[in-house]
N, C-alpha and C. Protein backbone atom coordinates (compact mmCIF):
# COMPACT_ATOMS: atom_id res chain seq x y z
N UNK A 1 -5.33 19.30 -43.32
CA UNK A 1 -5.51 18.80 -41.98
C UNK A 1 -4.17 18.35 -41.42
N UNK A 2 -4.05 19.00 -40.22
CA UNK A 2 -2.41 18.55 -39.38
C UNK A 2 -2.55 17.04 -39.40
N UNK A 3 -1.54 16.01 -39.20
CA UNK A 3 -2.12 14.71 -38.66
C UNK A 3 -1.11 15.09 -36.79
N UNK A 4 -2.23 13.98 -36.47
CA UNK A 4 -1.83 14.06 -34.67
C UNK A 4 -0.74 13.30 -34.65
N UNK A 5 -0.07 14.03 -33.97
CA UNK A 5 1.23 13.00 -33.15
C UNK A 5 0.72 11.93 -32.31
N UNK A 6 1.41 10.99 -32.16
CA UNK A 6 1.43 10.49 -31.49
C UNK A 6 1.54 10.73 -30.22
N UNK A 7 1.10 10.01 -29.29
CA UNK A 7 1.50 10.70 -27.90
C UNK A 7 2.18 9.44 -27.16
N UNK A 8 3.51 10.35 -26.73
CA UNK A 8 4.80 10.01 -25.95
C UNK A 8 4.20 8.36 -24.79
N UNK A 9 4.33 7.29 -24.73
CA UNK A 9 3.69 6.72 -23.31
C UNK A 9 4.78 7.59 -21.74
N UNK A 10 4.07 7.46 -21.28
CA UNK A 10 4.57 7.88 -19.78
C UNK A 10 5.61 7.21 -19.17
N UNK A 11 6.40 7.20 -18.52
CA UNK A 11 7.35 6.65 -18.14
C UNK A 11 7.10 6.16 -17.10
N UNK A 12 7.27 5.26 -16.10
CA UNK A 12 6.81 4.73 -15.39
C UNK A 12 7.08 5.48 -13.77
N UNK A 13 8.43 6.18 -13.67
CA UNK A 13 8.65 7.33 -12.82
C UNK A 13 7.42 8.44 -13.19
N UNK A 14 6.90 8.74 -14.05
CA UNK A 14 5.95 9.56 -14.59
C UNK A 14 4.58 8.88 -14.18
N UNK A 15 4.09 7.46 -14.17
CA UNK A 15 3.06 7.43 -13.45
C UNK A 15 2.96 7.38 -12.29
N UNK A 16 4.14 6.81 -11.36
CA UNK A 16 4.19 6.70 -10.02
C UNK A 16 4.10 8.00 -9.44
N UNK A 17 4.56 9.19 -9.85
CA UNK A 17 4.78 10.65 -9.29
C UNK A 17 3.15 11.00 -9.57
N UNK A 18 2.19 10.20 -10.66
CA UNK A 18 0.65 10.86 -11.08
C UNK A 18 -0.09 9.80 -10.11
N UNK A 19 0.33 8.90 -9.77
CA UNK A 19 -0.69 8.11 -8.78
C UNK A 19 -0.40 8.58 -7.42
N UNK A 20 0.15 8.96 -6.59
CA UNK A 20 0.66 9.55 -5.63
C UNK A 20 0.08 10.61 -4.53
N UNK A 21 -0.73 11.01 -4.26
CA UNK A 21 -1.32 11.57 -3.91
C UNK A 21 -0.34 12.87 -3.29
N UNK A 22 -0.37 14.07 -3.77
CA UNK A 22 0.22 15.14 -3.35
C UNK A 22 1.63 15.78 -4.22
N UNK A 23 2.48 16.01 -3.75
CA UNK A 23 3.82 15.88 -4.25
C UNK A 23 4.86 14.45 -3.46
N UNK A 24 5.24 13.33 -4.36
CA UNK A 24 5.66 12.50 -4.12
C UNK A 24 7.30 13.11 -3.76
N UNK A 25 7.36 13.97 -4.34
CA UNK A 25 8.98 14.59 -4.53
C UNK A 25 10.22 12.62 -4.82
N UNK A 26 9.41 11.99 -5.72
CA UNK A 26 10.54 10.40 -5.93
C UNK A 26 11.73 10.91 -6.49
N UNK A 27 11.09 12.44 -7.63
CA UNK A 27 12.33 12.43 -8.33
C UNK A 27 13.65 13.09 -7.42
N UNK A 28 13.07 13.52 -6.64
CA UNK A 28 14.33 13.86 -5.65
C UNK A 28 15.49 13.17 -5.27
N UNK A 29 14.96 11.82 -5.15
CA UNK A 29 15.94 10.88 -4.50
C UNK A 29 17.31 10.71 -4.97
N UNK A 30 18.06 10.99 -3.99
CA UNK A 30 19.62 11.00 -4.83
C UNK A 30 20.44 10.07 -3.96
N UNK A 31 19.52 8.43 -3.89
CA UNK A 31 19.97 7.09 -4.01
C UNK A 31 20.83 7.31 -2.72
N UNK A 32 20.83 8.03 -1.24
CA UNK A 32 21.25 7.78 -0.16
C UNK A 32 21.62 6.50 0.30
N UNK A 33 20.14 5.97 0.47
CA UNK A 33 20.22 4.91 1.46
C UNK A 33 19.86 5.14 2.68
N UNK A 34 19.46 5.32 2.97
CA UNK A 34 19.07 6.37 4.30
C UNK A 34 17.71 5.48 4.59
N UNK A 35 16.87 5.45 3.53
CA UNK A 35 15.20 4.41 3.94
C UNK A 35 15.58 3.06 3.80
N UNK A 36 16.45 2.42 3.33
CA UNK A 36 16.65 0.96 2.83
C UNK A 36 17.21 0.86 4.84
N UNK A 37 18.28 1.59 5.33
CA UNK A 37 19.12 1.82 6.42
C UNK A 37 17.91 1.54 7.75
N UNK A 38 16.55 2.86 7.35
CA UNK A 38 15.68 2.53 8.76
C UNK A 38 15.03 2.03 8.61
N UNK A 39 14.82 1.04 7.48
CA UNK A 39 13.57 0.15 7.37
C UNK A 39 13.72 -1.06 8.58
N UNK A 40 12.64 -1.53 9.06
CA UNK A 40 12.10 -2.16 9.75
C UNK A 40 12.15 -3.28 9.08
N UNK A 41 11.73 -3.58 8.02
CA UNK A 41 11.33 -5.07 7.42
C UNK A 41 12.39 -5.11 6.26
N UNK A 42 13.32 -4.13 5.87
CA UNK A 42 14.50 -3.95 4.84
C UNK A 42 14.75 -5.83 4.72
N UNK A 43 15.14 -6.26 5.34
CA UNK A 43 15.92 -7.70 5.33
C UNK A 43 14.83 -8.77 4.48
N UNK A 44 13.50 -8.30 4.65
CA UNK A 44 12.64 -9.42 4.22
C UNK A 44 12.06 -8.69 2.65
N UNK A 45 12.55 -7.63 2.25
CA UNK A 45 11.83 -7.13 1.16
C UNK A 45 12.93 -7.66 -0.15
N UNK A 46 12.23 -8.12 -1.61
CA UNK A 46 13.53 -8.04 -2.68
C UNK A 46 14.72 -7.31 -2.95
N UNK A 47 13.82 -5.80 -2.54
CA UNK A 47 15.25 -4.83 -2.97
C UNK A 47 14.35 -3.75 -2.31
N UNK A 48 15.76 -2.86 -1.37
CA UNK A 48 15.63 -2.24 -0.98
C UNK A 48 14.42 -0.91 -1.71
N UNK A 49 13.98 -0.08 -0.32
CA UNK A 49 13.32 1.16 -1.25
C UNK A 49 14.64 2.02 -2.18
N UNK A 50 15.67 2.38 -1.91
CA UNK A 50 16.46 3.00 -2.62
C UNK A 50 16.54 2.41 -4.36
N UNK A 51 16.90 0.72 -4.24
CA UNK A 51 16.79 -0.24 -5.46
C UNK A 51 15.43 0.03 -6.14
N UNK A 52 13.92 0.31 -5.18
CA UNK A 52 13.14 0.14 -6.14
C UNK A 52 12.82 1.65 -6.72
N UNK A 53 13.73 2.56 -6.30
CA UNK A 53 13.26 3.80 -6.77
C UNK A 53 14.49 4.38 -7.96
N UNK A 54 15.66 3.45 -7.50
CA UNK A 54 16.18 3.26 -9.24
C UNK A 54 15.77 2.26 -9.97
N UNK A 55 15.14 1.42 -9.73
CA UNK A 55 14.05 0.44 -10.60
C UNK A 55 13.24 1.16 -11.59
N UNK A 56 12.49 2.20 -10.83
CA UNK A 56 11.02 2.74 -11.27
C UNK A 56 12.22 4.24 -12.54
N UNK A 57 12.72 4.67 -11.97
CA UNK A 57 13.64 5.56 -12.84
C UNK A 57 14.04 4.76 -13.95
N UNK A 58 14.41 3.23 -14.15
CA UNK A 58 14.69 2.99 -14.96
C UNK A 58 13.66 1.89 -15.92
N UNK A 59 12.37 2.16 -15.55
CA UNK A 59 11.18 1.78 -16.35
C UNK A 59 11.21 0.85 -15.87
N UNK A 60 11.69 -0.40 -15.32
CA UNK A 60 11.71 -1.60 -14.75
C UNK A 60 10.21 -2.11 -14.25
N UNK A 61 9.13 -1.61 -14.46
CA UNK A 61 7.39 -1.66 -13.90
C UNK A 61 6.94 -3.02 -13.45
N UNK A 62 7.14 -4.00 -14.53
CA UNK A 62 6.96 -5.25 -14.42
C UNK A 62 7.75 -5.60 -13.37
N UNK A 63 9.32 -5.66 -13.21
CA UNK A 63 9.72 -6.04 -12.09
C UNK A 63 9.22 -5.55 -10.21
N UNK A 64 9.42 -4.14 -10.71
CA UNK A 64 9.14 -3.22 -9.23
C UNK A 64 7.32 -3.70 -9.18
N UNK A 65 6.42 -4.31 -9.96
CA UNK A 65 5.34 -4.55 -9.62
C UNK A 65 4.81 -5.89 -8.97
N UNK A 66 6.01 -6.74 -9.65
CA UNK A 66 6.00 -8.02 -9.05
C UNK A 66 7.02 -8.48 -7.99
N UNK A 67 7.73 -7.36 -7.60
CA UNK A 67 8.74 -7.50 -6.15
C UNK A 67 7.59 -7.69 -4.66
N UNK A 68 8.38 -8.05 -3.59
CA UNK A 68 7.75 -8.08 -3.26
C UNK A 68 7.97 -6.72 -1.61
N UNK A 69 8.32 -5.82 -2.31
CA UNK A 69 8.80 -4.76 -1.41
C UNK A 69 7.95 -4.25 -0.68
N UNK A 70 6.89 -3.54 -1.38
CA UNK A 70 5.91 -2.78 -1.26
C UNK A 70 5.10 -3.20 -0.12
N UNK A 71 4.91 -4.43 -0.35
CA UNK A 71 4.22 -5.49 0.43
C UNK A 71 4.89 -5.71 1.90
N UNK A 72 5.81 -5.33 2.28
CA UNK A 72 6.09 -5.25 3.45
C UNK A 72 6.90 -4.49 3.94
N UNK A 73 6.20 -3.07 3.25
CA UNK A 73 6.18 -1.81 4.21
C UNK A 73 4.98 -1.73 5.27
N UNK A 74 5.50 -1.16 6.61
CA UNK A 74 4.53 -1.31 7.46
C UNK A 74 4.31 -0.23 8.16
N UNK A 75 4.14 0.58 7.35
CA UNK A 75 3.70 2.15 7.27
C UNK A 75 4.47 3.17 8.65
N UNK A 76 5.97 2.73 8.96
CA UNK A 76 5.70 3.49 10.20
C UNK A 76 6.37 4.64 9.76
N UNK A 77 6.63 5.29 8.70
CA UNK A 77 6.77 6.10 8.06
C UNK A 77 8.49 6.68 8.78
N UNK A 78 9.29 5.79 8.79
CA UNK A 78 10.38 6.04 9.64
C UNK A 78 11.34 6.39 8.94
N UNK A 79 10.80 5.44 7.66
CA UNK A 79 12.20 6.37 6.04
C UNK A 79 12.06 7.25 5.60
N UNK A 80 9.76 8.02 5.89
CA UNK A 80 10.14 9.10 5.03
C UNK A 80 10.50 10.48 6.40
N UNK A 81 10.49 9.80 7.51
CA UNK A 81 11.29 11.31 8.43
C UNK A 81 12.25 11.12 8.50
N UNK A 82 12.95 9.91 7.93
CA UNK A 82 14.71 10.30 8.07
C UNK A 82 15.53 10.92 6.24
N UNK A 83 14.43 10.70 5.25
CA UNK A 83 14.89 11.14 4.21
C UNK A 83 15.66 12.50 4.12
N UNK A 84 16.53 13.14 3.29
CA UNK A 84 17.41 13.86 3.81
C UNK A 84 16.38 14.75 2.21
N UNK A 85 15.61 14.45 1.58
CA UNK A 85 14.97 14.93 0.18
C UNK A 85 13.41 15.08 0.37
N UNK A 86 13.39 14.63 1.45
CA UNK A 86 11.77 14.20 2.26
C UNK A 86 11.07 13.47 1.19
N UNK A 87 11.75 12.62 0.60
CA UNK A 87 10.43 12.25 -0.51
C UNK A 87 9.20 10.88 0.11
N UNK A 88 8.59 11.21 -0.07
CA UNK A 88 7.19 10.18 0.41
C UNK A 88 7.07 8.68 0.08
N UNK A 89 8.31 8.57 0.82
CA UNK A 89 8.67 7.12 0.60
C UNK A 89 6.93 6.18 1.30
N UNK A 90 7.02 6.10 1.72
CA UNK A 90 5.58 5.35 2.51
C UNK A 90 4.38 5.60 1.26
N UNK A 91 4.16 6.72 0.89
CA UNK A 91 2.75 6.91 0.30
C UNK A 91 3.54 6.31 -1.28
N UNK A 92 4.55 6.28 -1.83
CA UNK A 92 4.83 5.64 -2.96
C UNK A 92 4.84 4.33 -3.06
N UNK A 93 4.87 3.73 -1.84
CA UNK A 93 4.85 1.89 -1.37
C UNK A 93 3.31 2.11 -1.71
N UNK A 94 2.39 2.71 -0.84
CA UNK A 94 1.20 2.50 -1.09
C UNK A 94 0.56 2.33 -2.76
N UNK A 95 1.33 3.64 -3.66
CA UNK A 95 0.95 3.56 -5.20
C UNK A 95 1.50 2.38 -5.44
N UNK A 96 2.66 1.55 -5.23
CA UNK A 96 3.18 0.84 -5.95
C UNK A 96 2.24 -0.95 -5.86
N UNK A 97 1.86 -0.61 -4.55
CA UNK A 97 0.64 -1.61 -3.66
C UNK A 97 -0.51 -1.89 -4.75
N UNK A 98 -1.11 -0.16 -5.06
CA UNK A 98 -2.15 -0.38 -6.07
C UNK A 98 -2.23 -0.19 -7.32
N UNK A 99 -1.06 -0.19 -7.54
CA UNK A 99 -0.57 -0.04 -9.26
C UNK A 99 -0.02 -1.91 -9.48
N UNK A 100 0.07 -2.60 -8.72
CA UNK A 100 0.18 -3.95 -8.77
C UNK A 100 -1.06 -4.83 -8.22
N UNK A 101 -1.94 -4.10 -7.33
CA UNK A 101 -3.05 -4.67 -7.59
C UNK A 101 -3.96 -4.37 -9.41
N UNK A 102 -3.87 -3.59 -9.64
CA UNK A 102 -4.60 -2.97 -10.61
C UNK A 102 -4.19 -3.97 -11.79
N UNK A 103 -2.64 -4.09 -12.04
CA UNK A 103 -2.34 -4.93 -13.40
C UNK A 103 -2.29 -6.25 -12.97
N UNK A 104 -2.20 -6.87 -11.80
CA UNK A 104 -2.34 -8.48 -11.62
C UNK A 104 -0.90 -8.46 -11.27
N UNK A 105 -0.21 -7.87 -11.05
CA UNK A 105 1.47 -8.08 -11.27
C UNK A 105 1.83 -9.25 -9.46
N UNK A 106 1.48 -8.92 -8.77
CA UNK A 106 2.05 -9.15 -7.35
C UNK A 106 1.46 -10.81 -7.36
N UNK A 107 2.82 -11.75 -6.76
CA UNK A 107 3.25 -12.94 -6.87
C UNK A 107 1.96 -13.96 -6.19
N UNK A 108 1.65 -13.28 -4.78
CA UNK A 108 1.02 -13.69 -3.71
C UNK A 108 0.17 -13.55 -2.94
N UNK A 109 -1.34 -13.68 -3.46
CA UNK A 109 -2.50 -12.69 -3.04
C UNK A 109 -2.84 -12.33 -1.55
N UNK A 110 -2.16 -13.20 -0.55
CA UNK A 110 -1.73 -12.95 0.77
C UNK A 110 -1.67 -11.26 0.99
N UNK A 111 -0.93 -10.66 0.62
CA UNK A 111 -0.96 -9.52 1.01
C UNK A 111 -1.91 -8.41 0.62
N UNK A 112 -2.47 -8.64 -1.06
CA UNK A 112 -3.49 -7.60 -0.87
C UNK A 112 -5.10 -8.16 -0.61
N UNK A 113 -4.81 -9.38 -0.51
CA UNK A 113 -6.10 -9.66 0.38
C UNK A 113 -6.00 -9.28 1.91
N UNK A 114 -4.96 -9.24 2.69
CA UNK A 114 -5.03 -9.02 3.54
C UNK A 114 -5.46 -7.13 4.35
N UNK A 115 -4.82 -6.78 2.59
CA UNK A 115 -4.80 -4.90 2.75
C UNK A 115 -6.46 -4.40 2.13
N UNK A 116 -6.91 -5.42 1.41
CA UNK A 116 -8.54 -5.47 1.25
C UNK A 116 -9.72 -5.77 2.26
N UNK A 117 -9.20 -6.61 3.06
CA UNK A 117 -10.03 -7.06 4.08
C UNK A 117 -10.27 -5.83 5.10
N UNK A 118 -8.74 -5.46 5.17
CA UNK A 118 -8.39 -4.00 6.25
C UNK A 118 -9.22 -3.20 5.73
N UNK A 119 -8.95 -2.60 5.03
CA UNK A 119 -9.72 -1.51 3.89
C UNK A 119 -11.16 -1.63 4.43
N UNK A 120 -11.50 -2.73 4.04
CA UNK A 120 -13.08 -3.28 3.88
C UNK A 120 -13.83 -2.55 5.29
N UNK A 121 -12.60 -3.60 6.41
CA UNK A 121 -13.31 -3.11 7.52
C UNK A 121 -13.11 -1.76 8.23
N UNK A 122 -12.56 -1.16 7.64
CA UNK A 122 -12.32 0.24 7.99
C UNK A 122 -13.62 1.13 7.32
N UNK A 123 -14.01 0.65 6.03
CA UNK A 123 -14.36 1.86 5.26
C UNK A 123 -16.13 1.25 6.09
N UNK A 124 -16.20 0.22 6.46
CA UNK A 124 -17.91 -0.32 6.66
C UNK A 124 -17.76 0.26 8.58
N UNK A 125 -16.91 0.24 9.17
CA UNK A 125 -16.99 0.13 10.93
C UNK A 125 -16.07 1.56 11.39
N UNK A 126 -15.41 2.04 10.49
CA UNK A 126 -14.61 2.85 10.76
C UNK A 126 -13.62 2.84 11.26
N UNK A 127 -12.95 1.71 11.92
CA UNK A 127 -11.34 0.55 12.59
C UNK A 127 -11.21 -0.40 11.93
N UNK A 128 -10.28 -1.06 12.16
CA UNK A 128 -10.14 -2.23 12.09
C UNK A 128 -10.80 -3.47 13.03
N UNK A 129 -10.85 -4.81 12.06
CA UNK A 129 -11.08 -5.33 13.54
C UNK A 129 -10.35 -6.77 13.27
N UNK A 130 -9.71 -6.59 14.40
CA UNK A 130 -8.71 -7.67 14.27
C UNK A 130 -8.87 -9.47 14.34
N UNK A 131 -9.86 -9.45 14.86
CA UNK A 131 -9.92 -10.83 14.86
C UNK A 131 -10.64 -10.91 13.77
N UNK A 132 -11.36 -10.82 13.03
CA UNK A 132 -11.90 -11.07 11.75
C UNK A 132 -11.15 -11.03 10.36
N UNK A 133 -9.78 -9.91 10.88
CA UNK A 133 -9.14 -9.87 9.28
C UNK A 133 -8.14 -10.69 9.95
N UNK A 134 -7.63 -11.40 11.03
CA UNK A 134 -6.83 -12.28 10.89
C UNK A 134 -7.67 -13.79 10.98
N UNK A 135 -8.75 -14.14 11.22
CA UNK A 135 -9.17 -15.34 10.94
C UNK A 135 -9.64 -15.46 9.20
N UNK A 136 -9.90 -13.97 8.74
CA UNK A 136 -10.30 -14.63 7.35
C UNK A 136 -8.24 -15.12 6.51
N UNK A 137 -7.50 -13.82 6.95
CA UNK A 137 -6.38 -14.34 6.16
C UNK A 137 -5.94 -16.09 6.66
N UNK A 138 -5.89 -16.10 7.71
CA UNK A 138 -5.51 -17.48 7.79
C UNK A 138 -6.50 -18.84 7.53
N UNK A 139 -7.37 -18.44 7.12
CA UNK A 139 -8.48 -19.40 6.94
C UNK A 139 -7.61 -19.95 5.65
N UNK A 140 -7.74 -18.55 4.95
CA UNK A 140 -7.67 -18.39 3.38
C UNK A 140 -6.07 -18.83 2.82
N UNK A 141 -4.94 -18.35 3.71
CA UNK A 141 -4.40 -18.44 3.33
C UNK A 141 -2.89 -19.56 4.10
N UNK A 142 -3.85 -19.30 4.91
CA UNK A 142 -2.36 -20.15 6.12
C UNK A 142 -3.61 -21.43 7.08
N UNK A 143 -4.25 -22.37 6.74
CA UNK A 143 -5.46 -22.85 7.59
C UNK A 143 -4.64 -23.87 8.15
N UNK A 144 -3.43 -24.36 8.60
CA UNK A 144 -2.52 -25.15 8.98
C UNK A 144 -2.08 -24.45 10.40
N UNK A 145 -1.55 -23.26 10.14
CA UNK A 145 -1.09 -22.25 11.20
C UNK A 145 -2.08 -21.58 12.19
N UNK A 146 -3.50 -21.81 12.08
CA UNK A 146 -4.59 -21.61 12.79
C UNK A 146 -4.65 -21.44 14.09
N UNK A 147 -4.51 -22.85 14.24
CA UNK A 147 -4.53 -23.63 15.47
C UNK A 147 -3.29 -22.70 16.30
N UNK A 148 -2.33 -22.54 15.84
CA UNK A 148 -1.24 -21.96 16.66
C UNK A 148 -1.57 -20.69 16.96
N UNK A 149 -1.96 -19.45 15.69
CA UNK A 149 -2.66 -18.57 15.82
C UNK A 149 -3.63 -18.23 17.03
N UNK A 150 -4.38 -19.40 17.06
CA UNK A 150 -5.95 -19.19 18.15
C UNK A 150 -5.23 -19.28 19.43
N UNK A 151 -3.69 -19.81 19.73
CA UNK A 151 -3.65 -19.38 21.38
C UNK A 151 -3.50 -18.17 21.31
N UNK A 152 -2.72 -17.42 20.83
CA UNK A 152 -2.42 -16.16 20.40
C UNK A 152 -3.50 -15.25 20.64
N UNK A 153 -4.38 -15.46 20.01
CA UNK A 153 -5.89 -14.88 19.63
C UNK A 153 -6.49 -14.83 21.36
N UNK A 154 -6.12 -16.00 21.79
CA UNK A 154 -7.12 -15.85 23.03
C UNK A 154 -6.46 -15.30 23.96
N UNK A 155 -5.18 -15.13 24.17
CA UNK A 155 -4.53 -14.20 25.38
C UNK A 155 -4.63 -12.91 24.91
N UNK A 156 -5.14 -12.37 23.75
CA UNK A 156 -5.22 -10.85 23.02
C UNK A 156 -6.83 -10.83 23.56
N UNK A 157 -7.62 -11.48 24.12
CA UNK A 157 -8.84 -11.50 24.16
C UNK A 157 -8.91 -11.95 25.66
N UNK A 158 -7.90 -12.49 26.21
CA UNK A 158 -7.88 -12.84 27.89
C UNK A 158 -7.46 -11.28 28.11
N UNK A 159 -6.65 -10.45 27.42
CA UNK A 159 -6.38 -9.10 28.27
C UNK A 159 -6.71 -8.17 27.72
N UNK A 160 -7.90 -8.14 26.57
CA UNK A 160 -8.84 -6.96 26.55
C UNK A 160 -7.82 -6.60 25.41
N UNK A 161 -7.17 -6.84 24.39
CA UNK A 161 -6.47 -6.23 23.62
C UNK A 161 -7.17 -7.03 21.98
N UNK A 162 -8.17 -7.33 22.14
CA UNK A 162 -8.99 -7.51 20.71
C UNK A 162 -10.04 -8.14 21.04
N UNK A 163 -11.04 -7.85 20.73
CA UNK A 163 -12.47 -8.13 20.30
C UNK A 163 -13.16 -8.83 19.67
N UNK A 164 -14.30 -9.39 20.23
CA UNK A 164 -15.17 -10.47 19.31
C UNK A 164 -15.70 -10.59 18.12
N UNK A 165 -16.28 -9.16 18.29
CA UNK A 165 -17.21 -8.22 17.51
C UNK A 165 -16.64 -7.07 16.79
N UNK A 166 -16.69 -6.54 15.40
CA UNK A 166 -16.18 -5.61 14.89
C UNK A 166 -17.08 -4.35 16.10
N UNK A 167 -16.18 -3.18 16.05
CA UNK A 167 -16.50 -2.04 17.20
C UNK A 167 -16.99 -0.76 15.55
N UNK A 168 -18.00 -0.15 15.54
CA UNK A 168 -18.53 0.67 14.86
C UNK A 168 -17.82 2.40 15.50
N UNK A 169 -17.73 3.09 14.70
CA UNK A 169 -17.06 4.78 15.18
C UNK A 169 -18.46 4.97 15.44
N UNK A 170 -18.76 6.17 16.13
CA UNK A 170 -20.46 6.67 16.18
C UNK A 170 -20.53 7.45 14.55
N UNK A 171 -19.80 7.94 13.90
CA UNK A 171 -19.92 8.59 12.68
C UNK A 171 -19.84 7.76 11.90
N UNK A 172 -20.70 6.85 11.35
CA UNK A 172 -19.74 6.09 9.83
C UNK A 172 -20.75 7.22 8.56
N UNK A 173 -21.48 7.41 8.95
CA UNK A 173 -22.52 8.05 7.64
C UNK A 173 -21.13 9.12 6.83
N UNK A 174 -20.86 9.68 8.28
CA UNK A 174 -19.81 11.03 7.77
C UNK A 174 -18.23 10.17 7.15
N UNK A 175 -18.31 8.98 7.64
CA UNK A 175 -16.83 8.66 7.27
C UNK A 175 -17.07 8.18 5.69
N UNK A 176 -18.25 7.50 5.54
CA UNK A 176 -18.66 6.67 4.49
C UNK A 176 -18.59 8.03 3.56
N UNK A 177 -19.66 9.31 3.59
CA UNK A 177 -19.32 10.45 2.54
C UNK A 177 -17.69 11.04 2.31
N UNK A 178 -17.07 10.75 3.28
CA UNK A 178 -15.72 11.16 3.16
C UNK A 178 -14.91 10.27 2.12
N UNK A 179 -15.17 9.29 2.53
CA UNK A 179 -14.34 8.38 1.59
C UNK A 179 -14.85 8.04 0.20
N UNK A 180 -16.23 8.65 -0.03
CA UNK A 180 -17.10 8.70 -1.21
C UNK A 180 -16.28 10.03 -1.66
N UNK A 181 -16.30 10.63 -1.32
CA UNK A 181 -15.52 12.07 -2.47
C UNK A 181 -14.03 11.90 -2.07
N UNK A 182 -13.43 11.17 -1.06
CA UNK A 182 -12.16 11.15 -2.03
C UNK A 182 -11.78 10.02 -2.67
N UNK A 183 -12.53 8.87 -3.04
CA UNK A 183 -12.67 8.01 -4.36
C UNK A 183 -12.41 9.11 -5.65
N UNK A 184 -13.81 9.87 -5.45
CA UNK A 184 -14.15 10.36 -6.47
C UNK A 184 -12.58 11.39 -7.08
N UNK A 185 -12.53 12.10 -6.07
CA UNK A 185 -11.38 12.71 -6.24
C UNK A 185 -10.14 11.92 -7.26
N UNK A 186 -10.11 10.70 -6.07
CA UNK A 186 -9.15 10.11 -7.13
C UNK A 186 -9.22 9.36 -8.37
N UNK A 187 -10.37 9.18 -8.55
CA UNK A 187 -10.80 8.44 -10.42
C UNK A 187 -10.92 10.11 -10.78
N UNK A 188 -10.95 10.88 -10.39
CA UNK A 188 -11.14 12.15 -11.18
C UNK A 188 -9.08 12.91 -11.81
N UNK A 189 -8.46 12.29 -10.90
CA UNK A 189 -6.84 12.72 -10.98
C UNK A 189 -6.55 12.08 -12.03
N UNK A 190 -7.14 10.43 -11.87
CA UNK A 190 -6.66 9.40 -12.62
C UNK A 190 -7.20 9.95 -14.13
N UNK A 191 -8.21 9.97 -14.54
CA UNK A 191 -9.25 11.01 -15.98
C UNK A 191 -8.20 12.08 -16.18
N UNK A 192 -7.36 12.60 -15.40
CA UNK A 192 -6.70 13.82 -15.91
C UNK A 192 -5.49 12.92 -16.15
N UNK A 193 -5.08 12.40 -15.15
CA UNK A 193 -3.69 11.74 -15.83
C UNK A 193 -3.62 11.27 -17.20
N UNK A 194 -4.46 10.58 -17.59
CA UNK A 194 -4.55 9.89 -18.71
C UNK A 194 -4.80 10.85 -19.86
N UNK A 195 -5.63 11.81 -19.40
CA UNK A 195 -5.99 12.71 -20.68
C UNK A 195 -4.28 13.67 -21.10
């Protein structure tokens, strides 16, 4: 009888490229600077996207999981159309989002409660709805800053720019099956990754 090898663990550039949805093309990156340059929120993140994508190259997981980068990308996808490698800078913030929800790693539940709540009300109404995921985060997490919040709240509601009431799509049956097979889809990638 052969005995089994052992099998190699994955490298952590190796899971981020398998959680990813599509071709991430990370390994492309040849450390420009170019997304750290058009980021929007660059100044408020630990380390740049360029830093966390020689982070993740250099197994660093624990750190790049408990940074707090990821967390304030704000999807306007402006690093990955100026990338000169096109790599999917935005959708790798997102893996790195739920590869640190998944192990407990991220410092400050502020943010993925806040990307859960979104979620929530997207996947039940089909939008968002704004006054509900910002009164639960600040209830929860800021109930001091409220009060300042609610003038805010009411001139977004004096000019018709947010709502009382969550607003329903006329389709949720079809959105709800949509997002039921691509769950599935993705615990089905994840079963192959691992295998």
């Amino acid at each position: 009888m052969t005995p089994i090898a052992p099998t190699k663990p994955r490298s952590f550039l190796e899971q981020v490229e398998a959680g990813t949805p599509g071709d991430s093309r990370l390994s492309m990156c040849i450390q420009c600077g170019t997304c750290g340059g058009s980021c929007p929120s660059a100044e408020d993140m630990d380390y740049s996207p360029r830093q966390i994508f020689a982070m993740i190259r250099a197994d660093m997981k624990d750190r790049v999981l408990r940074s707090n980068s990821p967390w304030y990308c704000v999807s306007c996808y402006y690093c990955t159309i100026r990338c000169p490698q096109e790599v999917h800078i935005t959708d790798i913030m997102y893996t790195l989002k739920h590869m640190a929800i998944e192990a407990d790693l991220y410092r400050d539940s502020a943010a993925p409660d806040l990307s859960n709540t979104f979620v929530s009300y997207v996947e039940n109404n089909g939008r968002s709805f704004e006054f509900g995921l910002a009164t639960r985060h600040y209830l929860k997490h800021q109930p001091l800053n409220l009060v300042g919040a609610a003038a805010m709240g009411l001139e977004m509601f004096s000019k018709g720019r947010m709502d009382w009431r969550p607003e329903k799509i006329k389709q949720t049956k079809q959105l709800r099956a949509i997002l039921k097979r691509a769950k599935a889809i993705e615990a089905s990638q994840k079963m192959e990754a691992v295998a």
